[in-house]
Protein backbone atom coordinates (compact mmCIF):
# COMPACT_ATOMS: atom_id res chain seq x y z
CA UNK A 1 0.00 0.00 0.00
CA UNK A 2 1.26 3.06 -0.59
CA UNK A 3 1.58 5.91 2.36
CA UNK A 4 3.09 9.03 0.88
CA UNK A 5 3.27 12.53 2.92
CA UNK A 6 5.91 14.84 4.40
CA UNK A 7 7.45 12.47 6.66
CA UNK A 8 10.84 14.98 6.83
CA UNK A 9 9.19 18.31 6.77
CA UNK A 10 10.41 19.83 3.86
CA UNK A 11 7.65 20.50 2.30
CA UNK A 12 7.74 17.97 -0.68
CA UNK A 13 6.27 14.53 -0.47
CA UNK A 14 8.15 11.71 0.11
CA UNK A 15 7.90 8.44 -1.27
CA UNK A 16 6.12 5.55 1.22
CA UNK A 17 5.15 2.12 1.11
CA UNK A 18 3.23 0.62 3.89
CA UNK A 19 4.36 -3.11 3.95
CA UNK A 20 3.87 -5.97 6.09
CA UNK A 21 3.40 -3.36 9.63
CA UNK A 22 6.61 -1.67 8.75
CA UNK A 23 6.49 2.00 6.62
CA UNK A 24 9.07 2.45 4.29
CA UNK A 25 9.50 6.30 3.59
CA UNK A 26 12.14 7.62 1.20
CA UNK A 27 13.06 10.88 2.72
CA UNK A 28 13.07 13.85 -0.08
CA UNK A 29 15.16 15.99 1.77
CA UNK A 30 18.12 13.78 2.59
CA UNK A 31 17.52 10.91 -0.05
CA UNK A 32 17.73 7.86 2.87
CA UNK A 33 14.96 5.58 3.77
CA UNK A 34 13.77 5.91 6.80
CA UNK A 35 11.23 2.58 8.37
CA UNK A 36 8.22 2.49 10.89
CA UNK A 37 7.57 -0.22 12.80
CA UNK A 38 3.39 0.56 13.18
CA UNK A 39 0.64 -1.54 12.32
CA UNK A 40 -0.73 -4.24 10.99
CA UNK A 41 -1.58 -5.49 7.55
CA UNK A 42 -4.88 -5.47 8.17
CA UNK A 43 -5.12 -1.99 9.43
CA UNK A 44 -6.32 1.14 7.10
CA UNK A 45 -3.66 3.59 6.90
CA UNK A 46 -4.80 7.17 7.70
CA UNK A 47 -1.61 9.16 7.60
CA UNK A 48 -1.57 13.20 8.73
CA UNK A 49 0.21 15.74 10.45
CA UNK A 50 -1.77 14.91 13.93
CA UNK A 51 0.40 16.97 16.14
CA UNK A 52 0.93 19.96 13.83
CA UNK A 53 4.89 19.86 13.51
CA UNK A 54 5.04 19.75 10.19
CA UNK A 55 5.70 16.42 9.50
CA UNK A 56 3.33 13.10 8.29
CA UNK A 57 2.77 11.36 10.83
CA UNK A 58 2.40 7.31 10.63
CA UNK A 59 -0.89 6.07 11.37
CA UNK A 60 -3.63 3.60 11.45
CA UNK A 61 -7.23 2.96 11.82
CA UNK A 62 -8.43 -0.04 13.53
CA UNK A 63 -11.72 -1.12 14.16
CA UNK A 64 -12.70 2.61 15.13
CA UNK A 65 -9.46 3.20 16.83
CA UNK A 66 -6.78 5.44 15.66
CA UNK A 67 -3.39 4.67 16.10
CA UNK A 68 -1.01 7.51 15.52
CA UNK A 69 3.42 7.74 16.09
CA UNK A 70 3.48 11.20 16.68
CA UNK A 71 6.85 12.60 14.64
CA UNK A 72 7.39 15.25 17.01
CA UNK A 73 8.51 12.88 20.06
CA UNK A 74 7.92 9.36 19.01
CA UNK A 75 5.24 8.62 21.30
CA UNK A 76 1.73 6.83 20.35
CA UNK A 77 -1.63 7.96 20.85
CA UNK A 78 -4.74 5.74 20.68
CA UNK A 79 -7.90 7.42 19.64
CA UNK A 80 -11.45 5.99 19.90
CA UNK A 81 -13.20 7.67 17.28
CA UNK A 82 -15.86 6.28 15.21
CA UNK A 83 -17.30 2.27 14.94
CA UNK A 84 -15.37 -0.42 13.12
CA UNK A 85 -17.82 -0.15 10.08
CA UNK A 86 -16.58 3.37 9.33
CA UNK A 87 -14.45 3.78 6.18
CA UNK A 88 -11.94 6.81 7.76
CA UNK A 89 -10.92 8.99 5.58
CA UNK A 90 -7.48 10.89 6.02
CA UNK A 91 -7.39 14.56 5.55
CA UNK A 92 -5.28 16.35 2.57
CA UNK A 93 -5.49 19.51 5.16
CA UNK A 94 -2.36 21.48 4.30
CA UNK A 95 -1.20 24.33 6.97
C-alpha cells in the first residue's frame, strides 16, 4: 500500500510504502529511507500531520481506533473515534 506525505518536513512529499506493519518512507530531503515499525496489515492507513509539527505522521485505523506515532517525540496515541464499520478517511489539510 502506498503511504506518501511529508514524513521529513520539507515541504515535498516523500515516497512511502506501507508493507507488512513496517512503513518504508524515502526521505526527499536527505535521499535515505527511513522505516516504521506501526501496524498491521490489516489496518487502514490514515496518515496526517496529527500533532501539527510539520511532519506526516504514521498512522492507522483499527476497528474505530486510531493509532497515531506522533513525529514530534515518538510517542503513540490511541484514539477511539468512530465504529469499526466506518471507512476513515485521512485529511489532505495542508497548513
Amino acid at each position: 500500500m502506498t503511504a506518501q506525505g511529508d514524513y521529513d518536513g520539507d515541504f515535498k512529499t516523500d515516497q512511502a510504502v506501507f508493507r507488512s506493519g513496517v512503513w518504508y518512507v524515502k526521505q526527499s530531503l536527505t535521499g535515505l529511507p527511513a522505516f516504521y515499525n506501526w501496524g498491521l496489515n490489516t489496518d487502514t492507513l490514515v496518515p496526517g500531520d496529527y500533532d501539527a509539527d510539520g511532519k506526516t505522521d504514521p498512522a492507522v485505523n483499527r476497528g474505530g481506533i486510531w493509532y497515531i506515532r506522533l513525529s514530534g517525540t515518538g510517542a503513540m496515541s490511541a484514539q477511539t473515534f468512530g465504529v469499526a464499520s466506518d471507512t476513515p478517511v485521512p485529511s489532505a489539510f495542508v497548513q
